[in-house]
C-alpha atoms as a PDB file:
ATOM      1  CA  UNK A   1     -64.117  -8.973   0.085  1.00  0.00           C
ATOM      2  CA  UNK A   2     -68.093  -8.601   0.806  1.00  0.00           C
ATOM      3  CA  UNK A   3     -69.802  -6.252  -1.337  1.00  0.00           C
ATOM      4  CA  UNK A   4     -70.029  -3.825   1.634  1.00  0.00           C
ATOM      5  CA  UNK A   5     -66.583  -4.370   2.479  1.00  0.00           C
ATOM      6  CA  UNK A   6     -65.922  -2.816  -1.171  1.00  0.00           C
ATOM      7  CA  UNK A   7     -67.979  -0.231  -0.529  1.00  0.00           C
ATOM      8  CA  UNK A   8     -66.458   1.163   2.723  1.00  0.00           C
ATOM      9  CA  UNK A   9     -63.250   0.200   1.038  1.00  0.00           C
ATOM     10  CA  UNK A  10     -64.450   3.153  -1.254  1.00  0.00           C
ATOM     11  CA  UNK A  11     -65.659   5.755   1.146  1.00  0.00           C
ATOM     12  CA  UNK A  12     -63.376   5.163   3.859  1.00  0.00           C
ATOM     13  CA  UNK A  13     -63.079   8.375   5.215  1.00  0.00           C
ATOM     14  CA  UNK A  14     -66.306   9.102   5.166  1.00  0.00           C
ATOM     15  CA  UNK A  15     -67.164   5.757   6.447  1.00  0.00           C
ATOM     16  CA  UNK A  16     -64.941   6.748   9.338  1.00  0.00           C
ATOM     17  CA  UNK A  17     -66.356   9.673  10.394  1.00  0.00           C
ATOM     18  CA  UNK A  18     -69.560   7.881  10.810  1.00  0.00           C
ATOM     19  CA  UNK A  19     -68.432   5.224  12.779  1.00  0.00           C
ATOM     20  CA  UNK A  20     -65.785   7.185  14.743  1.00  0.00           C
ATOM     21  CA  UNK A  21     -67.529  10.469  15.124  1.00  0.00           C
ATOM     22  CA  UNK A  22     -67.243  11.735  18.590  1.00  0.00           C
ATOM     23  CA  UNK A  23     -70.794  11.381  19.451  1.00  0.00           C
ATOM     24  CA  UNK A  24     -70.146   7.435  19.433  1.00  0.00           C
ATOM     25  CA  UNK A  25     -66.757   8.019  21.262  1.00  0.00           C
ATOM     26  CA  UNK A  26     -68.323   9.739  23.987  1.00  0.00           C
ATOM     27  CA  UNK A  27     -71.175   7.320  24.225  1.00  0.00           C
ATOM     28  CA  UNK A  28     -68.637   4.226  24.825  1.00  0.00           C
ATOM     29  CA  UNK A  29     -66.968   6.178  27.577  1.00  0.00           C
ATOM     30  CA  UNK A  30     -70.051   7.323  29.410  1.00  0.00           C
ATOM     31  CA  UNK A  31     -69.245  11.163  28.817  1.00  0.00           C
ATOM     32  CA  UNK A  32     -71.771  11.896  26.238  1.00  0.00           C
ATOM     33  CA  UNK A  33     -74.325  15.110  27.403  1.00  0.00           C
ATOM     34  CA  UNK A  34     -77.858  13.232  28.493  1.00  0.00           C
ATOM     35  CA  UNK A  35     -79.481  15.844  26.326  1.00  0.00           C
ATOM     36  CA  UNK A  36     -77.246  15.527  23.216  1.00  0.00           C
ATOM     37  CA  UNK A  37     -78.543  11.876  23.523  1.00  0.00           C
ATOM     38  CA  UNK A  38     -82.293  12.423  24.163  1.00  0.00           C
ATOM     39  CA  UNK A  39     -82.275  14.725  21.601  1.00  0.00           C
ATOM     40  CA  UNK A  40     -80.902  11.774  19.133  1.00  0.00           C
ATOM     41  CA  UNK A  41     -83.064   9.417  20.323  1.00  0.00           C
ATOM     42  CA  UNK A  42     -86.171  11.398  19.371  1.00  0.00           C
ATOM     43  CA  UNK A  43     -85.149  12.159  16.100  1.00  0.00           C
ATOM     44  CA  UNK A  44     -84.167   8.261  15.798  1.00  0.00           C
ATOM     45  CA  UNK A  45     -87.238   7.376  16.863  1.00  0.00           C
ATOM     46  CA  UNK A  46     -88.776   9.238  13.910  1.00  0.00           C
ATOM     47  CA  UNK A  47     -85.642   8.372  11.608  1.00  0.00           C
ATOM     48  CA  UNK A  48     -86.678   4.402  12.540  1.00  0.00           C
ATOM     49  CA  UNK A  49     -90.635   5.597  11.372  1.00  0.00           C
ATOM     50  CA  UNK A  50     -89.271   6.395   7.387  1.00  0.00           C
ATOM     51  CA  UNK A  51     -86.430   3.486   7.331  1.00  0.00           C
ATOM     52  CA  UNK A  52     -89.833   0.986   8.156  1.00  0.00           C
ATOM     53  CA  UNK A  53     -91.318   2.722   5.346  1.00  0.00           C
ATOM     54  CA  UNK A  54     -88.083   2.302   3.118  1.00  0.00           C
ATOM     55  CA  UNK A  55     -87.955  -1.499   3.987  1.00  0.00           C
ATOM     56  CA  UNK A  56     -91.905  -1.647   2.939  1.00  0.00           C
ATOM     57  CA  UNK A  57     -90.314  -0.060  -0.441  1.00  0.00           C
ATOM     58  CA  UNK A  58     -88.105  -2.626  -0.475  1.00  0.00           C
ATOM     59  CA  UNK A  59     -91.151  -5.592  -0.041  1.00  0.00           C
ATOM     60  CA  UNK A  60     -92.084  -3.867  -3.426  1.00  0.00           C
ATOM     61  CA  UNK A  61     -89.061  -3.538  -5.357  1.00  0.00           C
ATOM     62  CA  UNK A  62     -87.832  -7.259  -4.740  1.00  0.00           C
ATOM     63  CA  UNK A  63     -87.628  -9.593  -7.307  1.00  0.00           C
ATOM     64  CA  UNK A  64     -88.219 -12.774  -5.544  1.00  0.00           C
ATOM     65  CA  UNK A  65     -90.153 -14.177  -2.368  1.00  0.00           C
ATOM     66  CA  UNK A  66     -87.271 -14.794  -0.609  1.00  0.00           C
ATOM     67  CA  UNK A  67     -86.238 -10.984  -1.479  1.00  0.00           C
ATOM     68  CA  UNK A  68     -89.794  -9.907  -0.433  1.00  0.00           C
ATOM     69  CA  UNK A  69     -89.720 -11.889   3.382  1.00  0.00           C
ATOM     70  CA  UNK A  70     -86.012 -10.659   4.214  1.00  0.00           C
ATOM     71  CA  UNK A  71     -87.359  -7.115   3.490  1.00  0.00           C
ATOM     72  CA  UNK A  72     -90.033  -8.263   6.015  1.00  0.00           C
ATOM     73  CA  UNK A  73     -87.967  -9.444   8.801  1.00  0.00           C
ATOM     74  CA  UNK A  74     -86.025  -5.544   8.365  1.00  0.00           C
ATOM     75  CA  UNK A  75     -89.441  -4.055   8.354  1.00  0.00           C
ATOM     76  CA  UNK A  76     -89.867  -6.236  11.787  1.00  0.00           C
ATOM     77  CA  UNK A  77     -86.814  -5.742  13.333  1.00  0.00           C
ATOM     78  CA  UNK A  78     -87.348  -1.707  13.391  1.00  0.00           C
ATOM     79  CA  UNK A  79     -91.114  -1.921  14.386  1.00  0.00           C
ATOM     80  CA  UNK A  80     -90.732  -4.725  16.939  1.00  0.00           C
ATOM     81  CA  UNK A  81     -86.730  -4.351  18.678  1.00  0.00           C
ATOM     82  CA  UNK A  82     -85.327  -1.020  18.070  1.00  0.00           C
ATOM     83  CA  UNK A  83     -88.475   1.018  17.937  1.00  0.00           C
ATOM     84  CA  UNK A  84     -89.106  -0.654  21.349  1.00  0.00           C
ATOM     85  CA  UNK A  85     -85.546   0.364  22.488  1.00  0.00           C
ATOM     86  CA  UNK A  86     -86.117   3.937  21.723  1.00  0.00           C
ATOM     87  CA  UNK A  87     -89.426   3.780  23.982  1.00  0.00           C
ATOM     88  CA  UNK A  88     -87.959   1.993  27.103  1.00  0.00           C
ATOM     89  CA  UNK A  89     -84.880   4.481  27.008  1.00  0.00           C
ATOM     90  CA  UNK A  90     -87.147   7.595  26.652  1.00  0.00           C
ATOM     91  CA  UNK A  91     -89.686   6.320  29.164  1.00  0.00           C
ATOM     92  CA  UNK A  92     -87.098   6.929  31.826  1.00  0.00           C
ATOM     93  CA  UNK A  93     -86.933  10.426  31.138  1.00  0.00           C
ATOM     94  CA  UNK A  94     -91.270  10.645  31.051  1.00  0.00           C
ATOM     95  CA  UNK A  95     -90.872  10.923  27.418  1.00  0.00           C
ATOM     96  CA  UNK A  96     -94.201   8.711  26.221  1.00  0.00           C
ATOM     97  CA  UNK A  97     -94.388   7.374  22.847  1.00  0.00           C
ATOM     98  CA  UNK A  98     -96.677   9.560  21.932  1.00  0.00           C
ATOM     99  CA  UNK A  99     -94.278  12.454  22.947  1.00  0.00           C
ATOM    100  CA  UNK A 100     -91.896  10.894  20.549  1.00  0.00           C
ATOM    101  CA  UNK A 101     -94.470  11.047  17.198  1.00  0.00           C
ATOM    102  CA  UNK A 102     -95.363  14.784  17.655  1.00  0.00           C
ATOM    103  CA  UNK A 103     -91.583  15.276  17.806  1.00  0.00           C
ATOM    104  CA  UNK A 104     -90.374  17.836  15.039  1.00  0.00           C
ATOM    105  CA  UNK A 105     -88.768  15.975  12.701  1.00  0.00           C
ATOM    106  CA  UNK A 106     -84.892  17.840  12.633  1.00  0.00           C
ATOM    107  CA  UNK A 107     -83.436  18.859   8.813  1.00  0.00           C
ATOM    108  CA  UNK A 108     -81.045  16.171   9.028  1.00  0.00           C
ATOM    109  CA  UNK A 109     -83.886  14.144  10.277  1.00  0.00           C
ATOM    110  CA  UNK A 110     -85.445  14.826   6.852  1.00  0.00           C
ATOM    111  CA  UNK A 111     -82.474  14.797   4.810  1.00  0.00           C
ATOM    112  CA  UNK A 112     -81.470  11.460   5.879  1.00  0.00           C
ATOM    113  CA  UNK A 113     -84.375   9.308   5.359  1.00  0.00           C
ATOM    114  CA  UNK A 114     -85.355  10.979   2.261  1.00  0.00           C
ATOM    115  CA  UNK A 115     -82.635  10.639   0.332  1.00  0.00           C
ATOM    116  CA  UNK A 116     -83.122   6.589   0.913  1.00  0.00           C
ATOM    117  CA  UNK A 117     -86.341   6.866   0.210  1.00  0.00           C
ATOM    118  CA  UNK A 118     -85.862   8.971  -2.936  1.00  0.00           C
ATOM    119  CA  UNK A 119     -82.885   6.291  -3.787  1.00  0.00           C
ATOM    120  CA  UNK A 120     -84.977   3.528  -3.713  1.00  0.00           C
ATOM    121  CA  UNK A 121     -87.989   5.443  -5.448  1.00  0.00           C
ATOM    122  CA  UNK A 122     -85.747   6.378  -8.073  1.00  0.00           C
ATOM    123  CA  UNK A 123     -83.470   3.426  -8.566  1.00  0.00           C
ATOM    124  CA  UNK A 124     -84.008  -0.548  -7.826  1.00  0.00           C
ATOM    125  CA  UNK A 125     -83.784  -2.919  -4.820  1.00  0.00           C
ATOM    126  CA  UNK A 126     -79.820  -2.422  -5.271  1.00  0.00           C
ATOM    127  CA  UNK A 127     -79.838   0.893  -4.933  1.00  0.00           C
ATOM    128  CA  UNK A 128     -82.231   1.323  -1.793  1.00  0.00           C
ATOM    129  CA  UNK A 129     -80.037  -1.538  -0.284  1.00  0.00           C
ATOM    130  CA  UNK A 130     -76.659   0.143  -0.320  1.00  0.00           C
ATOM    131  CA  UNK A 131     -78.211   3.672   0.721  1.00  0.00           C
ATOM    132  CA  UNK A 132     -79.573   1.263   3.935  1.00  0.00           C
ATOM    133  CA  UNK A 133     -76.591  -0.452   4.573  1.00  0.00           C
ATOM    134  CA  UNK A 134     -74.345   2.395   6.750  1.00  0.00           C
ATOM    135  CA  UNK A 135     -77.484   2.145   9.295  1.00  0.00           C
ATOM    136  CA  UNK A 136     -78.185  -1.206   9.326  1.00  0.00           C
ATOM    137  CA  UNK A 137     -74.468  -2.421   9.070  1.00  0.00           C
ATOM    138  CA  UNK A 138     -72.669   0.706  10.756  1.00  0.00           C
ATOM    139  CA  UNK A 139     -74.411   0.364  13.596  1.00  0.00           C
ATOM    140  CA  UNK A 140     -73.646  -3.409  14.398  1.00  0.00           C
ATOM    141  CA  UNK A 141     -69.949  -2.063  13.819  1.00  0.00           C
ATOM    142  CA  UNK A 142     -70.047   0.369  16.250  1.00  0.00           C
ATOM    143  CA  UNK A 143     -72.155  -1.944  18.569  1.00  0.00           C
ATOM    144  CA  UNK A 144     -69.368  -4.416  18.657  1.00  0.00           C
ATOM    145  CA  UNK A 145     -66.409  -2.017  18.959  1.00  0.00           C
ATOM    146  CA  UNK A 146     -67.975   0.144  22.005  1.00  0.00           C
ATOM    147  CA  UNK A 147     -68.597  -3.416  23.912  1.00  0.00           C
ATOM    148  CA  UNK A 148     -65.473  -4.303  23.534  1.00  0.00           C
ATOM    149  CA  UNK A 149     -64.421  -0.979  25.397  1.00  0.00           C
ATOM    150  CA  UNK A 150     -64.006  -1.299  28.907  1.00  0.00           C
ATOM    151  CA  UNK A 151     -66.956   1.023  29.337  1.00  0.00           C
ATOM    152  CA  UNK A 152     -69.307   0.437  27.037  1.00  0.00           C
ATOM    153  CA  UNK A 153     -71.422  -2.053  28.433  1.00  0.00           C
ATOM    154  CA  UNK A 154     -70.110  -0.972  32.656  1.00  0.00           C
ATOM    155  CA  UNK A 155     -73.639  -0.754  34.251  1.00  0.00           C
ATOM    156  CA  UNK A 156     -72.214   2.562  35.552  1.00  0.00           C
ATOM    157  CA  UNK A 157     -72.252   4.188  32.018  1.00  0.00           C
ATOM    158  CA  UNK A 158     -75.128   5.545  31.116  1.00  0.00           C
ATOM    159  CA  UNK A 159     -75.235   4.269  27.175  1.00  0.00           C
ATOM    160  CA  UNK A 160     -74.929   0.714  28.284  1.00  0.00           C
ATOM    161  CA  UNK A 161     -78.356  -0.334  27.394  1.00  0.00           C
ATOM    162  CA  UNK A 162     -77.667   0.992  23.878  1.00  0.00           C
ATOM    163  CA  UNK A 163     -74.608  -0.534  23.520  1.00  0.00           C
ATOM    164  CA  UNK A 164     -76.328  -3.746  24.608  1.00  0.00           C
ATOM    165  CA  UNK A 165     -78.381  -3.403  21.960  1.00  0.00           C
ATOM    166  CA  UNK A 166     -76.687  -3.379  19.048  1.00  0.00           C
ATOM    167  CA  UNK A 167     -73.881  -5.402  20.003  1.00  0.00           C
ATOM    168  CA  UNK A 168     -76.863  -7.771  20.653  1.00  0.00           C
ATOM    169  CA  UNK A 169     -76.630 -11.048  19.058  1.00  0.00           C
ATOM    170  CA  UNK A 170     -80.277 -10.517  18.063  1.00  0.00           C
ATOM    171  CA  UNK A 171     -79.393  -7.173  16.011  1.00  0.00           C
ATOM    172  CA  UNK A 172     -75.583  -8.827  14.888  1.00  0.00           C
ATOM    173  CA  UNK A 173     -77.941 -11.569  13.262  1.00  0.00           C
ATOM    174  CA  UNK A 174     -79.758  -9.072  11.574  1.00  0.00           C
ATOM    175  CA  UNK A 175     -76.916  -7.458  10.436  1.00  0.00           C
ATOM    176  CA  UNK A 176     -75.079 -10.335   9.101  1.00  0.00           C
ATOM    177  CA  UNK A 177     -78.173 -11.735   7.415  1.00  0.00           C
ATOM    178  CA  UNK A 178     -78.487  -7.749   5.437  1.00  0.00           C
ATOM    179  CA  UNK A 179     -74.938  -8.077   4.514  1.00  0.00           C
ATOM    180  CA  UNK A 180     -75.573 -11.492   3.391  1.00  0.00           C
ATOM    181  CA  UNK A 181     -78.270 -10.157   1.281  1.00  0.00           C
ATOM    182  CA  UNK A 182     -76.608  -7.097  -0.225  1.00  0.00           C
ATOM    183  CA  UNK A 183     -73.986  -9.943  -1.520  1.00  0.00           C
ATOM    184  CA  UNK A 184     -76.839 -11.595  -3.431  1.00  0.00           C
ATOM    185  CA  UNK A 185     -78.428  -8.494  -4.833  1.00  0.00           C
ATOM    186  CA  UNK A 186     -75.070  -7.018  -6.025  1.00  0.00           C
ATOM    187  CA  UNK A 187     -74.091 -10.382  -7.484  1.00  0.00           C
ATOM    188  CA  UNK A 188     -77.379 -10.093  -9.882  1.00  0.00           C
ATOM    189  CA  UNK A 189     -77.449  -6.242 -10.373  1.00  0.00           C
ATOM    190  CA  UNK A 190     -74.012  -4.696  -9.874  1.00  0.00           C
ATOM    191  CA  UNK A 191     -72.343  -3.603 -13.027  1.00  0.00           C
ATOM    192  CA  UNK A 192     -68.619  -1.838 -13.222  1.00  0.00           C
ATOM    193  CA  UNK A 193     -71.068   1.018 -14.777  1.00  0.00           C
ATOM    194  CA  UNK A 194     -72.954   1.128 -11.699  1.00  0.00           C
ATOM    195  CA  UNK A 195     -70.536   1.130  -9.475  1.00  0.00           C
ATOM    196  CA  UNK A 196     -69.361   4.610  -9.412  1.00  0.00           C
ATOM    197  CA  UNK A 197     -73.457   5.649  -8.744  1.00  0.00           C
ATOM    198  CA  UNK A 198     -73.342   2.683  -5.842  1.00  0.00           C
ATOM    199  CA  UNK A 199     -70.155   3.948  -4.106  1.00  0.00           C
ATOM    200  CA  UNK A 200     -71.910   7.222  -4.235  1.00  0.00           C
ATOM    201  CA  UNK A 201     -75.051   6.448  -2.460  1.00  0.00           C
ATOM    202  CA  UNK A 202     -73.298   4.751   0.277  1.00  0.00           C
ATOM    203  CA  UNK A 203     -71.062   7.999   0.496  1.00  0.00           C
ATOM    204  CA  UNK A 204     -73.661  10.178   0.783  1.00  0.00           C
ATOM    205  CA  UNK A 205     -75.362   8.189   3.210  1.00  0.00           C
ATOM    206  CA  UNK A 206     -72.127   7.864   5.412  1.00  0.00           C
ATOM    207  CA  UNK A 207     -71.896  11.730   5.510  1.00  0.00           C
ATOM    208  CA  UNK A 208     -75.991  11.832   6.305  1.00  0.00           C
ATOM    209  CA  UNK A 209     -75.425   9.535   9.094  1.00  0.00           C
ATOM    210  CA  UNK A 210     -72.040  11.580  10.168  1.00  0.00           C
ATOM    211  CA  UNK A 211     -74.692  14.807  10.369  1.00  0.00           C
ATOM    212  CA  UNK A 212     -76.942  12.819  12.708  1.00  0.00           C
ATOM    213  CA  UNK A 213     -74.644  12.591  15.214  1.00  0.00           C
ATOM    214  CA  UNK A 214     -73.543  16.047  15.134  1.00  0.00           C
ATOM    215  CA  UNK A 215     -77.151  16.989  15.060  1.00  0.00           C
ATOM    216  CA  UNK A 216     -77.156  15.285  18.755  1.00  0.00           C
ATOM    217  CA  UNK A 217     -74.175  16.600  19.836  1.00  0.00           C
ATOM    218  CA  UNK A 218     -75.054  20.052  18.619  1.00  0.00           C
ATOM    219  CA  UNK A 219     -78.576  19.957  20.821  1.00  0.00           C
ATOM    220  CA  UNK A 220     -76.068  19.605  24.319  1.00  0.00           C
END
């Protein structure tokens, strides 16, 4: 097993009601409200604005070069793909992108992305890693199950594009490559005592992410 295979292993419930919350149901079969999902892709947009800041932290807190340029590349991949994403989708409701940075940042907006920033402020690269990884890796999961749904990428349903997205090989790369680094990092800094800390940040960030969705689905 992968580190991160370990750590859903873990959490699995709460894993699964990130992955399977009904807010990603509903987007594979085309039924989810449009507002439930502009609403989320505001507050994503901002979400994506700390998680570039978090992967800056993460520049700082490697150990290595190598460390330092695959935090680069995540830092990349939010400001130049799914940042860009977020803009082309709102566009075609006349949402600008300056509408989306005077958004109001939503509490579990806040909650979210501070409590990986505060992880990684607090503890090493390790520890800002796995409080990452249910974003980063949960949504290549849920990328590749809705596209294999026979609606998920139909041009008729409305969530295509998204789906598109992160069932991408472009963002599966970027996935694998993140889980490929978590391996390394755990292999030099996990400990059986850290472990019970570990599987608790990636908990806790499986529930934050769980929130996020309802936050969208509550805004219908």
């Amino acid at each position: 097993m992968t580190f991160f295979d370990r750590l859903k292993a873990a959490s699995a419930a709460d894993w699964h009601s990130y992955v399977d919350h009904a807010f990603v149901r509903q987007m594979g079969e085309g039924t989810l409200p449009q507002p439930a999902f502009r609403h989320y892709l505001v507050q994503d947009y901002l979400f994506l604005i700390q998680f570039a800041r978090a992967y800056a932290l993460a520049i700082y807190k490697s150990p290595s070069l190598g460390d330092m340029r695959q935090a680069l590349a995540g830092v990349k991949a939010i400001l130049d793909m799914e940042m860009d994403l977020h803009v082309e989708l709102c566009a075609g409701w006349g949402l600008s992108r300056t509408d989306l940075e005077r958004a109001r940042e939503e509490r579990q907006t806040m909650a979210y992305t501070r409590f990986v920033l505060d992880a990684g402020g607090q503890g090493d690269l390790l520890d800002l890693m796995v409080a990452l990884a249910p974003c980063v890796l949960g949504y290549a999961e849920i990328g590749r199950r809705l596209a294999a749904t026979p609606r998920g990428l139909d041009p008729a349903n409305p969530y295509a594009r998204w789906v598109a997205e992160y069932s991408s090989e472009g963002y599966q790369e970027v996935a694998a490559g993140f889980a490929a680094w978590l391996d390394r990092i755990a292999a030099d800094y996990a400990t059986p005592a850290r472990q019970p800390r570990l599987e608790h940040l990636f908990a806790q960030a499986s529930v934050l992410e769980a929130d996020f969705w309802q936050m969208g689905l509550e805004a219908a």
